[in-house]
Protein backbone atom coordinates (compact mmCIF):
# COMPACT_ATOMS: atom_id res chain seq x y z
CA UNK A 1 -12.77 164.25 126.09
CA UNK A 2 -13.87 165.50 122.31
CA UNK A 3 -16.26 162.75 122.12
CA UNK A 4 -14.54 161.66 118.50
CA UNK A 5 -13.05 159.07 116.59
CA UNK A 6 -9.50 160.22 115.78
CA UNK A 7 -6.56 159.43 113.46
CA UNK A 8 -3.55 161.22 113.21
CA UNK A 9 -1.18 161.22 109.97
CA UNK A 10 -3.34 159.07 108.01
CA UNK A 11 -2.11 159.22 104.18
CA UNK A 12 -5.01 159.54 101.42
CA UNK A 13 -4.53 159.11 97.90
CA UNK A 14 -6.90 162.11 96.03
CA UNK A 15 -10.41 160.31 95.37
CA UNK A 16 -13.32 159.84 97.15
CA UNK A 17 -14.03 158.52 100.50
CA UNK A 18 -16.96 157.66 102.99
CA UNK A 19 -16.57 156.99 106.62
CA UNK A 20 -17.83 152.85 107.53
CA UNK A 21 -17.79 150.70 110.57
CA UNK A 22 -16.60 147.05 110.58
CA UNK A 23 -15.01 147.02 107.32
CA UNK A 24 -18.79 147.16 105.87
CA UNK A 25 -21.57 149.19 103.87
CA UNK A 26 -24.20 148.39 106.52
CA UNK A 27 -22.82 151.47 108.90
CA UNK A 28 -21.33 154.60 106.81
CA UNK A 29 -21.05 157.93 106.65
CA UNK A 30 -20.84 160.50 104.00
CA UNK A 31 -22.23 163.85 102.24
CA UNK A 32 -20.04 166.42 103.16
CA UNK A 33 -17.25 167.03 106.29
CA UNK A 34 -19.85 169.82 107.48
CA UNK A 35 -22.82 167.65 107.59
CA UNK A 36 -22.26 164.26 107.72
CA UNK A 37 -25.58 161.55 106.88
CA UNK A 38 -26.26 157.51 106.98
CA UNK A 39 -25.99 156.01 103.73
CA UNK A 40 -24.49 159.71 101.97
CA UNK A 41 -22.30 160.37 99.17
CA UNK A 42 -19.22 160.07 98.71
CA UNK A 43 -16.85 162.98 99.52
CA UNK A 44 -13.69 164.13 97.69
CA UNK A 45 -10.52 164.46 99.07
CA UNK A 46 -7.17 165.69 97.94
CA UNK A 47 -3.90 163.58 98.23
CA UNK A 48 -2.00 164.23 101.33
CA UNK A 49 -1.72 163.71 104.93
CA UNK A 50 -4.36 164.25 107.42
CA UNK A 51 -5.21 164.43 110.71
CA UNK A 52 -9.09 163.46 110.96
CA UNK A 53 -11.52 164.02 113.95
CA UNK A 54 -15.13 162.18 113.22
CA UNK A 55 -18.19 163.26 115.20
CA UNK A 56 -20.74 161.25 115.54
CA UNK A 57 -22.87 161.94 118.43
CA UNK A 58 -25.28 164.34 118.36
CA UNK A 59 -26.84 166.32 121.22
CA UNK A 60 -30.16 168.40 120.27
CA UNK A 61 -32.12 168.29 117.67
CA UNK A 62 -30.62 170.19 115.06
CA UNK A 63 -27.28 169.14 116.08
CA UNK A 64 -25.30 167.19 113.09
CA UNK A 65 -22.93 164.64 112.74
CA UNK A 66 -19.74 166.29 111.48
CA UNK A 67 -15.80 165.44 110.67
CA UNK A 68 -12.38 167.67 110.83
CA UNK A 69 -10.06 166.95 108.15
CA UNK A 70 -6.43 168.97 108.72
CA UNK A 71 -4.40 168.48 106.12
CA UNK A 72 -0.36 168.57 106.98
């Protein structure tokens, strides 16, 4: 019903991570949580567990792709 990808208690080392599909570089995802781009940067994250909601779809023209990190 959100219209996201979801994971729930997902365990991340601190770093830097991207979002990719198919366990490749030819689809990803980075930049920042707030504004998410094909082919962006890489985006730090502190260690911990999360709960992560990726948006992808877009509706409008100004709309942007976006993800929802909650740390527990």
């Amino acid at each position: 019903t959100k219209k996201c990808w979801a994971i729930t208690d997902i365990t991340l080392s601190a770093g830097e991570m991207k979002f990719r599909a198919n366990d490749g570089w030819d689809i990803n995802v980075g930049g920042s949580f707030d504004n998410l781009v094909a082919n962006g940067g890489n985006i730090t994250v502190e260690a911990g567990t999360y709960d992560v909601e990726l948006y992808l779809e877009r509706s409008g023209n100004d709309a942007k792709m976006y993800a929802v990190m909650t740390k527990k």
